[in-house]
PDB file of N, CA and C in Angstrom:
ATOM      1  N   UNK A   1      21.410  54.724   3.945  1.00  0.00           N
ATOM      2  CA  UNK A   1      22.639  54.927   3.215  1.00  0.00           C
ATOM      3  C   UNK A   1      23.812  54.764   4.169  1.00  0.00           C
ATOM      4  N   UNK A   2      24.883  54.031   3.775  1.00  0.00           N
ATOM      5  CA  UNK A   2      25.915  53.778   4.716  1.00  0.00           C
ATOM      6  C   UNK A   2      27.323  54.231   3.804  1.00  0.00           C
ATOM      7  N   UNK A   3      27.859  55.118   4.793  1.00  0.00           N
ATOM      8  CA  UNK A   3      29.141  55.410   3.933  1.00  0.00           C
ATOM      9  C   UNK A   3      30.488  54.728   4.969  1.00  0.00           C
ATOM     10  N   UNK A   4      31.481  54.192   4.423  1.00  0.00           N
ATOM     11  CA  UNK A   4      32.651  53.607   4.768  1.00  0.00           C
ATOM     12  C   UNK A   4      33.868  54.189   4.559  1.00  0.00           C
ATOM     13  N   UNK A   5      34.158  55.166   5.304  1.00  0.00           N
ATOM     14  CA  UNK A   5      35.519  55.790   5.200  1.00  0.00           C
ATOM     15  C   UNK A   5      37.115  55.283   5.539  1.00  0.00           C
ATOM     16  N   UNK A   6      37.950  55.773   4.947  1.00  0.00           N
ATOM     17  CA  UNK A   6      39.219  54.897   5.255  1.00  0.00           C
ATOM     18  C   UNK A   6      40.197  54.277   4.905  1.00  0.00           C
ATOM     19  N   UNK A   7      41.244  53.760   5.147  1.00  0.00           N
ATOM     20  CA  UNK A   7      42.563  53.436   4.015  1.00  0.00           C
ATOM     21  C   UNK A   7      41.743  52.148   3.956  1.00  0.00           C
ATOM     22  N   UNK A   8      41.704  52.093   2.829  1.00  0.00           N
ATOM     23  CA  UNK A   8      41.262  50.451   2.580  1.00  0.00           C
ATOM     24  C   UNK A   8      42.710  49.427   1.507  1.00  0.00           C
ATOM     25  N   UNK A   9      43.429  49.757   2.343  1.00  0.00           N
ATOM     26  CA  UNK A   9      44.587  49.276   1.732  1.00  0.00           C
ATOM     27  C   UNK A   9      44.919  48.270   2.781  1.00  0.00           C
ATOM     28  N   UNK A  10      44.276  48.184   3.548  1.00  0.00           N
ATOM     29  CA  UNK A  10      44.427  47.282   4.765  1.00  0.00           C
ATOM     30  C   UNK A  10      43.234  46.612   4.669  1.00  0.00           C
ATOM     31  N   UNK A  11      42.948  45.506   6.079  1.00  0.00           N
ATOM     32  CA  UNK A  11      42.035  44.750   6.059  1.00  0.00           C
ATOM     33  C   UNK A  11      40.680  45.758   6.673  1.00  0.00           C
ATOM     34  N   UNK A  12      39.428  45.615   6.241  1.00  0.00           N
ATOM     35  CA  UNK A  12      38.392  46.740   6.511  1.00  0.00           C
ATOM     36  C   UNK A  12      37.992  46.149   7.281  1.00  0.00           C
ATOM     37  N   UNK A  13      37.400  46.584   8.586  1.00  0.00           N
ATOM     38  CA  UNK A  13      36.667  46.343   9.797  1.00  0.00           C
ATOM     39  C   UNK A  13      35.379  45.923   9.809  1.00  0.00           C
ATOM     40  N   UNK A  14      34.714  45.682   8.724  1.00  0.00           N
ATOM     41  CA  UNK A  14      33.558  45.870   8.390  1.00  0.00           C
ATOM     42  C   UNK A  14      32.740  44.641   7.920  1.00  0.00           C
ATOM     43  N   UNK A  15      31.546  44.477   8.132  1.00  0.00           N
ATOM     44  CA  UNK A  15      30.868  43.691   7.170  1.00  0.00           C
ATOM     45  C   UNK A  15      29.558  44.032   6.126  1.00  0.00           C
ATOM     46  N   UNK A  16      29.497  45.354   6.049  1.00  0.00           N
ATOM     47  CA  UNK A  16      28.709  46.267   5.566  1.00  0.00           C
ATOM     48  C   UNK A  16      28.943  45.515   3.946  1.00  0.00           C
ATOM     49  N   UNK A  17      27.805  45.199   2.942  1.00  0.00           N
ATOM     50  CA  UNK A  17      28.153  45.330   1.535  1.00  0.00           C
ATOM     51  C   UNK A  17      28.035  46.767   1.021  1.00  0.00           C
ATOM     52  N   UNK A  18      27.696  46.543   0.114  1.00  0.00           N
ATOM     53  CA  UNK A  18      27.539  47.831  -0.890  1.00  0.00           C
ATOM     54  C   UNK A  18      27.489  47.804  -2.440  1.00  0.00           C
ATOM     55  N   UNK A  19      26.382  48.988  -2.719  1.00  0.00           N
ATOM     56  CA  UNK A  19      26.142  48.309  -4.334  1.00  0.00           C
ATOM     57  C   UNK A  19      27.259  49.384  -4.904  1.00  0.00           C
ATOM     58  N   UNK A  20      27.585  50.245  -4.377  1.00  0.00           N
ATOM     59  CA  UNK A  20      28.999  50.909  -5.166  1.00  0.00           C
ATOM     60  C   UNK A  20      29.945  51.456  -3.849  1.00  0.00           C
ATOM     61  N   UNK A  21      31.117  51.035  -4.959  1.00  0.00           N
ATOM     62  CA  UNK A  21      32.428  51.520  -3.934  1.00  0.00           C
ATOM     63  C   UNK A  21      33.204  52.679  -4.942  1.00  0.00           C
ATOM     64  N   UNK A  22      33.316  53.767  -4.348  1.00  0.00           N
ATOM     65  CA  UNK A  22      33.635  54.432  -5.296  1.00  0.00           C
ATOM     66  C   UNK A  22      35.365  54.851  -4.689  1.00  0.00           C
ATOM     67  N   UNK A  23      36.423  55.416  -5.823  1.00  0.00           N
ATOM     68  CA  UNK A  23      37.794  55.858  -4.983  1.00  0.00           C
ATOM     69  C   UNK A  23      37.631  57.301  -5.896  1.00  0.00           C
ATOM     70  N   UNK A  24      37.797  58.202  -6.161  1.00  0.00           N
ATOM     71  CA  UNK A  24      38.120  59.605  -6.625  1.00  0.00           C
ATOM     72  C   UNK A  24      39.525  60.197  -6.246  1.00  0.00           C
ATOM     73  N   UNK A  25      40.370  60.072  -6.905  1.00  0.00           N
ATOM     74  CA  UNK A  25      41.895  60.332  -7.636  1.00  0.00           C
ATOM     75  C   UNK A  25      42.891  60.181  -6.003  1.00  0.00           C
ATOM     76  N   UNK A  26      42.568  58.853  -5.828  1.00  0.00           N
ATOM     77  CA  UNK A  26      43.351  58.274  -5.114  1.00  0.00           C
ATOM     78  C   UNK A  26      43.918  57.039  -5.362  1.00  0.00           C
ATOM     79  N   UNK A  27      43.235  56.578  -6.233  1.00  0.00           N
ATOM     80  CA  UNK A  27      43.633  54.611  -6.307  1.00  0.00           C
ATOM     81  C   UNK A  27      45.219  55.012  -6.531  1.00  0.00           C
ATOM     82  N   UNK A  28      45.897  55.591  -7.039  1.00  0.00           N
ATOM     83  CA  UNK A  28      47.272  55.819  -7.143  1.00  0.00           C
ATOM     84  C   UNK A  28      48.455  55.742  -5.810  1.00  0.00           C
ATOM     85  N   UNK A  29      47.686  55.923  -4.951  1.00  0.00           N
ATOM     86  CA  UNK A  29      48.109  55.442  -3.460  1.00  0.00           C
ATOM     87  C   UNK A  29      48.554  54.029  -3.045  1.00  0.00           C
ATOM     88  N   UNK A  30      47.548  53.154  -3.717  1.00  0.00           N
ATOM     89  CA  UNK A  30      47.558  51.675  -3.931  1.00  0.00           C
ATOM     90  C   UNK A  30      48.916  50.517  -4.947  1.00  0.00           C
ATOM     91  N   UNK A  31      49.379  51.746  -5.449  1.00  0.00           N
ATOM     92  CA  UNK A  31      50.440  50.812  -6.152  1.00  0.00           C
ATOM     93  C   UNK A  31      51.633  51.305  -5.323  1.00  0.00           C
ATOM     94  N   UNK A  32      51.304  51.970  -4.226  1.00  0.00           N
ATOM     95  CA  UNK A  32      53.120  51.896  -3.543  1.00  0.00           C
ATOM     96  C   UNK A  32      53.561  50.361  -3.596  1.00  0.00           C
ATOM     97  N   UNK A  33      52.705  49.667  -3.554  1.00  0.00           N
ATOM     98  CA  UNK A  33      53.095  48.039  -3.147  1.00  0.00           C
ATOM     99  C   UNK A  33      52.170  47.104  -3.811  1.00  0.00           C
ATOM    100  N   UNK A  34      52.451  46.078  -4.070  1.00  0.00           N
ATOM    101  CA  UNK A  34      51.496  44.718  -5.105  1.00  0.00           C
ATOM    102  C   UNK A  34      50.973  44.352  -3.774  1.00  0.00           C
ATOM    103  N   UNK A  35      51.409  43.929  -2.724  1.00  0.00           N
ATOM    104  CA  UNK A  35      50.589  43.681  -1.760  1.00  0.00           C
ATOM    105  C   UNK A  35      49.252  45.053  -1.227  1.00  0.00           C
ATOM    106  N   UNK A  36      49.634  45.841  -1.155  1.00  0.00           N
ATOM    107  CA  UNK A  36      49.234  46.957  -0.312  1.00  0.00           C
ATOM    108  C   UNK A  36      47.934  47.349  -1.626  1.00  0.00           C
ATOM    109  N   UNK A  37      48.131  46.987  -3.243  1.00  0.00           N
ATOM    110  CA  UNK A  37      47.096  47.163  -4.266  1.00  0.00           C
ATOM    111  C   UNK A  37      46.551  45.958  -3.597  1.00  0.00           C
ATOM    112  N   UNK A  38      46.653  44.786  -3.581  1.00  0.00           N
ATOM    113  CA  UNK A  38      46.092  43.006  -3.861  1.00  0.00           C
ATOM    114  C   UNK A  38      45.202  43.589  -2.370  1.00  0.00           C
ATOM    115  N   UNK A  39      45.508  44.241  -1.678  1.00  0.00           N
ATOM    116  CA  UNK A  39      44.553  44.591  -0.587  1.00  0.00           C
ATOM    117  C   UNK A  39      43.774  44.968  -0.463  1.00  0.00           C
ATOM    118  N   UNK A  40      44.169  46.400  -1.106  1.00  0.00           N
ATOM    119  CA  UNK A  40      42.591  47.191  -1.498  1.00  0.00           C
ATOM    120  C   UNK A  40      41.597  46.694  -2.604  1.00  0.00           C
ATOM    121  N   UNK A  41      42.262  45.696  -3.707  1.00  0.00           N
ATOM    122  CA  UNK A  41      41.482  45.268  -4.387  1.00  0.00           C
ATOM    123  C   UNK A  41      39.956  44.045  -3.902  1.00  0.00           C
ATOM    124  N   UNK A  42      40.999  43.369  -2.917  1.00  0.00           N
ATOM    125  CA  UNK A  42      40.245  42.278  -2.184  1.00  0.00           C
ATOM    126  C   UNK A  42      39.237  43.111  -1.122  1.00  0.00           C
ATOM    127  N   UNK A  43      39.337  43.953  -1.146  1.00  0.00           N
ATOM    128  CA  UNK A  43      38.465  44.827  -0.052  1.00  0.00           C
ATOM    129  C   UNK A  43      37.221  45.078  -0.952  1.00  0.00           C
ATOM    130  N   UNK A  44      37.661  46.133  -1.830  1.00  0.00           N
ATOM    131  CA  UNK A  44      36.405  46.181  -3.133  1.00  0.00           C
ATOM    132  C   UNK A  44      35.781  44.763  -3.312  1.00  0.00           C
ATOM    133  N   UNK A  45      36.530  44.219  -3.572  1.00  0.00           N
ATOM    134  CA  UNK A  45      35.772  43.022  -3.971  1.00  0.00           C
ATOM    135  C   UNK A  45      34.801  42.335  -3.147  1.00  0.00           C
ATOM    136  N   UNK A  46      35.317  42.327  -1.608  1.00  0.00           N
ATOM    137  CA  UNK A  46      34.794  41.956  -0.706  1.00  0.00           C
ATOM    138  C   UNK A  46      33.603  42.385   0.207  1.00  0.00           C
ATOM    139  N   UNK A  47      33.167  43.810  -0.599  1.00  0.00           N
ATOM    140  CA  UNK A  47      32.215  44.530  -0.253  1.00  0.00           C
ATOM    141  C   UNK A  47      31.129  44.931  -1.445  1.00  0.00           C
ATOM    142  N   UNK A  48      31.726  44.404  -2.232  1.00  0.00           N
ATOM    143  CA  UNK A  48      30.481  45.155  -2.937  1.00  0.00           C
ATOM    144  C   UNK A  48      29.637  43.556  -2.910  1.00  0.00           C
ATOM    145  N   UNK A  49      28.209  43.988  -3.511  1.00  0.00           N
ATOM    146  CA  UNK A  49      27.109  43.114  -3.451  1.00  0.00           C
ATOM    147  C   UNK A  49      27.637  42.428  -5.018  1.00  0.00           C
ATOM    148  N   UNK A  50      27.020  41.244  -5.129  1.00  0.00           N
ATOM    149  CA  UNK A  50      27.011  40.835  -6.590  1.00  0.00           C
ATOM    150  C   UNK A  50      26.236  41.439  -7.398  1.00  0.00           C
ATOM    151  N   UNK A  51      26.811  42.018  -8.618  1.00  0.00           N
ATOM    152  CA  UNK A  51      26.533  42.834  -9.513  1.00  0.00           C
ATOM    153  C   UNK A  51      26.900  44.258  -9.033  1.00  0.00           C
ATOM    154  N   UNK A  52      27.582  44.531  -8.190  1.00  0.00           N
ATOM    155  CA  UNK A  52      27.499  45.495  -7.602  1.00  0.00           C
ATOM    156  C   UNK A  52      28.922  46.372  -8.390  1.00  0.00           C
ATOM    157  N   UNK A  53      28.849  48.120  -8.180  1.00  0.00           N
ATOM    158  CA  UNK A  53      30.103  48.690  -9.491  1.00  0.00           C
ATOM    159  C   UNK A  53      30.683  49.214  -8.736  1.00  0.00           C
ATOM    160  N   UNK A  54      32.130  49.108  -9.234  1.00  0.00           N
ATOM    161  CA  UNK A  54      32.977  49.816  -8.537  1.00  0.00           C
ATOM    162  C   UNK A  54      33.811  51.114  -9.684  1.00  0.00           C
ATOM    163  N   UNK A  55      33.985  52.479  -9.175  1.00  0.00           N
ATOM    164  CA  UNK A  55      33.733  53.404  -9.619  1.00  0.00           C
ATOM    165  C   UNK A  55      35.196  54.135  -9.049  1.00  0.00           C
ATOM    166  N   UNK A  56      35.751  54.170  -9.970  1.00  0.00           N
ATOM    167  CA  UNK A  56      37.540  54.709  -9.196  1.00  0.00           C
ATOM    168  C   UNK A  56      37.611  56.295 -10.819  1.00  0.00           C
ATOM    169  N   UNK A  57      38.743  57.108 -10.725  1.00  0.00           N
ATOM    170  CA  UNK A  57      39.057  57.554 -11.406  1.00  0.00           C
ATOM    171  C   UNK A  57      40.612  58.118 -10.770  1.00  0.00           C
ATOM    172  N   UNK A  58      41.478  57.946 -11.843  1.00  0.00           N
ATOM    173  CA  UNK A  58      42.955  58.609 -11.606  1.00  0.00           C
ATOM    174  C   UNK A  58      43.091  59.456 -12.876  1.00  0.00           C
ATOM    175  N   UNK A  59      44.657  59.705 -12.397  1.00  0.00           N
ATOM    176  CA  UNK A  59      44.814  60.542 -14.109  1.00  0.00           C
ATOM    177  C   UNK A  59      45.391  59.782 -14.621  1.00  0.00           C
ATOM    178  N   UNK A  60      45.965  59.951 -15.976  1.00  0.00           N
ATOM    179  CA  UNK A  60      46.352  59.567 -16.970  1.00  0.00           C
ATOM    180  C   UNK A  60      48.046  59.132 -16.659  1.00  0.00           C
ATOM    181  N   UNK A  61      48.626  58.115 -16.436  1.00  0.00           N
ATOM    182  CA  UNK A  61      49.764  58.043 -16.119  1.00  0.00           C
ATOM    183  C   UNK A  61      50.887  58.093 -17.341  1.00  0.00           C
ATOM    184  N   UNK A  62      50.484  57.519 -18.645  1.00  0.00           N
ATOM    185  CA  UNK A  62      51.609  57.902 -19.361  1.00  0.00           C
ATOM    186  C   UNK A  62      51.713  59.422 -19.543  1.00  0.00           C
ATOM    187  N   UNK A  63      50.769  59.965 -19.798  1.00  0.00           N
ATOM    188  CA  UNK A  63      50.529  61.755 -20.201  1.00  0.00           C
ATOM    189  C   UNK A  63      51.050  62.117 -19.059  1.00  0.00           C
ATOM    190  N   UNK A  64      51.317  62.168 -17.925  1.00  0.00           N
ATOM    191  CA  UNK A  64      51.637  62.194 -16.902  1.00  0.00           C
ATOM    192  C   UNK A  64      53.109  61.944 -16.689  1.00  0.00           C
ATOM    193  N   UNK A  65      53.884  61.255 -16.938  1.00  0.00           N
ATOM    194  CA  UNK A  65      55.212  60.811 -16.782  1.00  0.00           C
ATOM    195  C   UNK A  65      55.939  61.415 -18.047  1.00  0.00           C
ATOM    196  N   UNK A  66      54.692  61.992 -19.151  1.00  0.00           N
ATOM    197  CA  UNK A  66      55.868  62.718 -20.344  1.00  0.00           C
ATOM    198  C   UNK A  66      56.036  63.761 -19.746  1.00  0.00           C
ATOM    199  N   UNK A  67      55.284  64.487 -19.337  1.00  0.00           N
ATOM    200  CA  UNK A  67      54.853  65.407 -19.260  1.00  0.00           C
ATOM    201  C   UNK A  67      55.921  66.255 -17.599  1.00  0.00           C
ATOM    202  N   UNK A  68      56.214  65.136 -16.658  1.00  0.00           N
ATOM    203  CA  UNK A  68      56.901  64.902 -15.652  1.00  0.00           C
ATOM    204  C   UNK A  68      58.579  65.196 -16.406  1.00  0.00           C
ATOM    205  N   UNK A  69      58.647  64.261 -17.456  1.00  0.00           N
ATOM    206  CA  UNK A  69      59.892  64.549 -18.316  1.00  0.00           C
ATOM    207  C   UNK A  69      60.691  65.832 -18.351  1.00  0.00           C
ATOM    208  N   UNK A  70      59.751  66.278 -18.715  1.00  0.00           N
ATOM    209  CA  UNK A  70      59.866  67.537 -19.263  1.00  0.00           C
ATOM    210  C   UNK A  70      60.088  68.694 -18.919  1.00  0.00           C
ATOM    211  N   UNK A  71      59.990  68.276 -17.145  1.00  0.00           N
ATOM    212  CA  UNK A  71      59.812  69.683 -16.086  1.00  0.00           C
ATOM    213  C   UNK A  71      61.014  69.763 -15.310  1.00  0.00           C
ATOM    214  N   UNK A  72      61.542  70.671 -15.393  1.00  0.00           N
ATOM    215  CA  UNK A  72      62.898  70.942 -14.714  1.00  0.00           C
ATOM    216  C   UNK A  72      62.821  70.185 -13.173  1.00  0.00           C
ATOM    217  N   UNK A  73      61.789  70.222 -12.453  1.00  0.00           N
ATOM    218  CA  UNK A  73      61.868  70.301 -11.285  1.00  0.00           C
ATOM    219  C   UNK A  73      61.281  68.814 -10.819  1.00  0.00           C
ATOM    220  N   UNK A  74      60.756  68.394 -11.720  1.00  0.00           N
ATOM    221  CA  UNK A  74      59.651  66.938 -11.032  1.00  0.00           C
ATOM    222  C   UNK A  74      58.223  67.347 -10.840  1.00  0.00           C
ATOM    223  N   UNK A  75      57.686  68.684 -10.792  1.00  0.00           N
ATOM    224  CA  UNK A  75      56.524  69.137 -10.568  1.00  0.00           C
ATOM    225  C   UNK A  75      55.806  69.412 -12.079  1.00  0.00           C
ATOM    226  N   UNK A  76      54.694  69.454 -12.005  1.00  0.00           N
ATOM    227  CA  UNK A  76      54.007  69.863 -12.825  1.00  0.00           C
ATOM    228  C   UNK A  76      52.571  70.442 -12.270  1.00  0.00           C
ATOM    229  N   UNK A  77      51.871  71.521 -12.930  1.00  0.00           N
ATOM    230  CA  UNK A  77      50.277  71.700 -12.589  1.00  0.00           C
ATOM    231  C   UNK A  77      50.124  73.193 -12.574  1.00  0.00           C
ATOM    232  N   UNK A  78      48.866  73.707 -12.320  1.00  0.00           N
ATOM    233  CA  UNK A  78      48.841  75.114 -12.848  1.00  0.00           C
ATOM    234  C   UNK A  78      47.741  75.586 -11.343  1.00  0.00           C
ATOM    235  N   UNK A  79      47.084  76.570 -11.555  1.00  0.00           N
ATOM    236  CA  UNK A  79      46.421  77.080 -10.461  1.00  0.00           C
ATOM    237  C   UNK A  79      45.558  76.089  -9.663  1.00  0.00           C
ATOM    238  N   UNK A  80      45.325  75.418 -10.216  1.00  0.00           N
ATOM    239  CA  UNK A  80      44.138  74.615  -9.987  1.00  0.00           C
ATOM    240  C   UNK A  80      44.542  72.890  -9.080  1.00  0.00           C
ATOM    241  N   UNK A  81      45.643  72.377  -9.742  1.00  0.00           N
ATOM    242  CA  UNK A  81      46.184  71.260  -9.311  1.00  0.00           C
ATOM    243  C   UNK A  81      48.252  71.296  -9.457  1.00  0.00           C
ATOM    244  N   UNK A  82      48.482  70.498  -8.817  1.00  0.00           N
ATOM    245  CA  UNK A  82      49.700  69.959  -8.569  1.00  0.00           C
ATOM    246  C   UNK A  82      50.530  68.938  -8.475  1.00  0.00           C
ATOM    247  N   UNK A  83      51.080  68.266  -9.066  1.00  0.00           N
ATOM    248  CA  UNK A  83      51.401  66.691  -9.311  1.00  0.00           C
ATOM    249  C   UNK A  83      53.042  66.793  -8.455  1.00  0.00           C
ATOM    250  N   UNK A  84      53.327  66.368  -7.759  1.00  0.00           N
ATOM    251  CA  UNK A  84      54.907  66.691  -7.543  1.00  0.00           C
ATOM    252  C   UNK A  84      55.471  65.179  -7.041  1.00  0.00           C
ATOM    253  N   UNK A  85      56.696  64.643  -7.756  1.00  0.00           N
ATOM    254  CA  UNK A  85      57.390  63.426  -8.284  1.00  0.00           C
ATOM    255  C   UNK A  85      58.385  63.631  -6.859  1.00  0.00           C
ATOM    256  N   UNK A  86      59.059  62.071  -6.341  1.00  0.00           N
ATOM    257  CA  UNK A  86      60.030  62.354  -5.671  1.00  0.00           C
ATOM    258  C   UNK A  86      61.104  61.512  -6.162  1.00  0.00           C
ATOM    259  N   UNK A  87      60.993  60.978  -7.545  1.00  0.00           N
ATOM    260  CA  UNK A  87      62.062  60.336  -7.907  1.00  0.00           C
ATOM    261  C   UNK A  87      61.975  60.980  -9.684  1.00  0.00           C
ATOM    262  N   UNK A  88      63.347  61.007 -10.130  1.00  0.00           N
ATOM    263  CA  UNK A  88      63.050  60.456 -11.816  1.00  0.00           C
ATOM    264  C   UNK A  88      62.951  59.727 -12.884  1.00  0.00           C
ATOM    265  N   UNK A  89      63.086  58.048 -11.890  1.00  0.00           N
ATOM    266  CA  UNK A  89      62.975  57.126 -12.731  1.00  0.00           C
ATOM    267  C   UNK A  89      61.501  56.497 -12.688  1.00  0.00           C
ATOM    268  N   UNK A  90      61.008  55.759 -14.117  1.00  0.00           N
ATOM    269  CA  UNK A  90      59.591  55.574 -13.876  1.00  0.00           C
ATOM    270  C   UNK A  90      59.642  54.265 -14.070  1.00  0.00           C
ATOM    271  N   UNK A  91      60.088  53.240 -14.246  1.00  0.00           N
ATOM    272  CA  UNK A  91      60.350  51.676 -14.796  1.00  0.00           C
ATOM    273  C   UNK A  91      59.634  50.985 -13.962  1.00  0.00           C
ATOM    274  N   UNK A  92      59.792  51.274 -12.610  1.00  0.00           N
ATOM    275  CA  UNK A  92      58.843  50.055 -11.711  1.00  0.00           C
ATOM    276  C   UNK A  92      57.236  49.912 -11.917  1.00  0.00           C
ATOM    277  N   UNK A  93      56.690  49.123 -11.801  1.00  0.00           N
ATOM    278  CA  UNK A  93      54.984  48.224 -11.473  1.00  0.00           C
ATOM    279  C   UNK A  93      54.855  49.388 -10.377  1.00  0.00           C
ATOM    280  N   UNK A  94      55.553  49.202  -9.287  1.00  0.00           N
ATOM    281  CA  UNK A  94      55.113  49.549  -7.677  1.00  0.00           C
ATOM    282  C   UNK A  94      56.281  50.470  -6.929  1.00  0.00           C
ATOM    283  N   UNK A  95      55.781  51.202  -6.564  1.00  0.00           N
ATOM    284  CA  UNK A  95      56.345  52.335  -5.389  1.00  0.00           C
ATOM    285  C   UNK A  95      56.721  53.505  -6.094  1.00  0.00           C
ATOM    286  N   UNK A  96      56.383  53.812  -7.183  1.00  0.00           N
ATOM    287  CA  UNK A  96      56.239  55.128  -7.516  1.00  0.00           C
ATOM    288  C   UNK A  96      55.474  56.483  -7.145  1.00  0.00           C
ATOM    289  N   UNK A  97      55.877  57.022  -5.892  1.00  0.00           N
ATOM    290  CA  UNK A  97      55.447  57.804  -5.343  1.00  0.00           C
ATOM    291  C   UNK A  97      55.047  59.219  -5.901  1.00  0.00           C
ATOM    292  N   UNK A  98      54.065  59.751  -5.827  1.00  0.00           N
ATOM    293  CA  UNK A  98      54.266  61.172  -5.879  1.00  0.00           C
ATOM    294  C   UNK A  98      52.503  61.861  -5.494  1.00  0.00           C
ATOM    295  N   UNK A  99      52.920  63.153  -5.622  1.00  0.00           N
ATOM    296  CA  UNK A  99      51.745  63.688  -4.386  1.00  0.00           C
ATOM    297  C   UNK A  99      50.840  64.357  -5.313  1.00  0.00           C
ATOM    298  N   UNK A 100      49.727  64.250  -5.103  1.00  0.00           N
ATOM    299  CA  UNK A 100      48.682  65.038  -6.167  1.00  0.00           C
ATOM    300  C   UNK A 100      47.641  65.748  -5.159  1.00  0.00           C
ATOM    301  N   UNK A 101      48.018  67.186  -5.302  1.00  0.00           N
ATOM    302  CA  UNK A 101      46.966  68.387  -4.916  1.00  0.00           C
ATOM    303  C   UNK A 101      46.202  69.107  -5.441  1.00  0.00           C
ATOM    304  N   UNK A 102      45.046  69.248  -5.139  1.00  0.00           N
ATOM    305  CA  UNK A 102      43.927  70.450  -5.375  1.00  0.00           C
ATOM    306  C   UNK A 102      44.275  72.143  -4.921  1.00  0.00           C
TER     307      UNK A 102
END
């Protein structure tokens, strides 16, 4: 079993395949930039085996940006998690920042 850790938003060091690449509530990192996504995408792509799955999960971004609306502060989340915005406009594809904690 080989695991591959790391920003893969860049070029990966590696020539390891893999029959799954998995991301868990990070791919949202990847749209600061169309380049900096087109990167990590070509990375996935470039590692997994043919036929091979790739396995990501984020949250929900429109439910997410109403919901952002709505909050005095830009934050939202309860004991458990934390979403916190550093802008209030949402219109762009790319560089919409904001920080998501456990």
């Amino acid at each position: 079993h080989t695991r591959l850790q790391g920003d893969w938003s860049s070029d990966v060091c590696s020539s390891d395949l893999f029959d799954i690449v998995s991301t868990q509530m990070a791919i949202h990192y990847m749209f600061e930039s169309e380049s900096k996504l087109r990167a990590f995408l070509r990375n996935v792509t470039d590692r997994l085996v043919d036929n091979g799955v790739f396995i990501g999960t984020t949250i929900d971004s429109d439910r997410l940006v109403h919901r952002i609306r709505q909050s005095p502060n830009l934050t939202i989340g309860n004991s458990y998690y934390s979403v916190v915005f550093g802008q209030d406009t949402f219109d762009a594809e790319f560089g919409l920042k904001y920080h998501f904690y456990l």
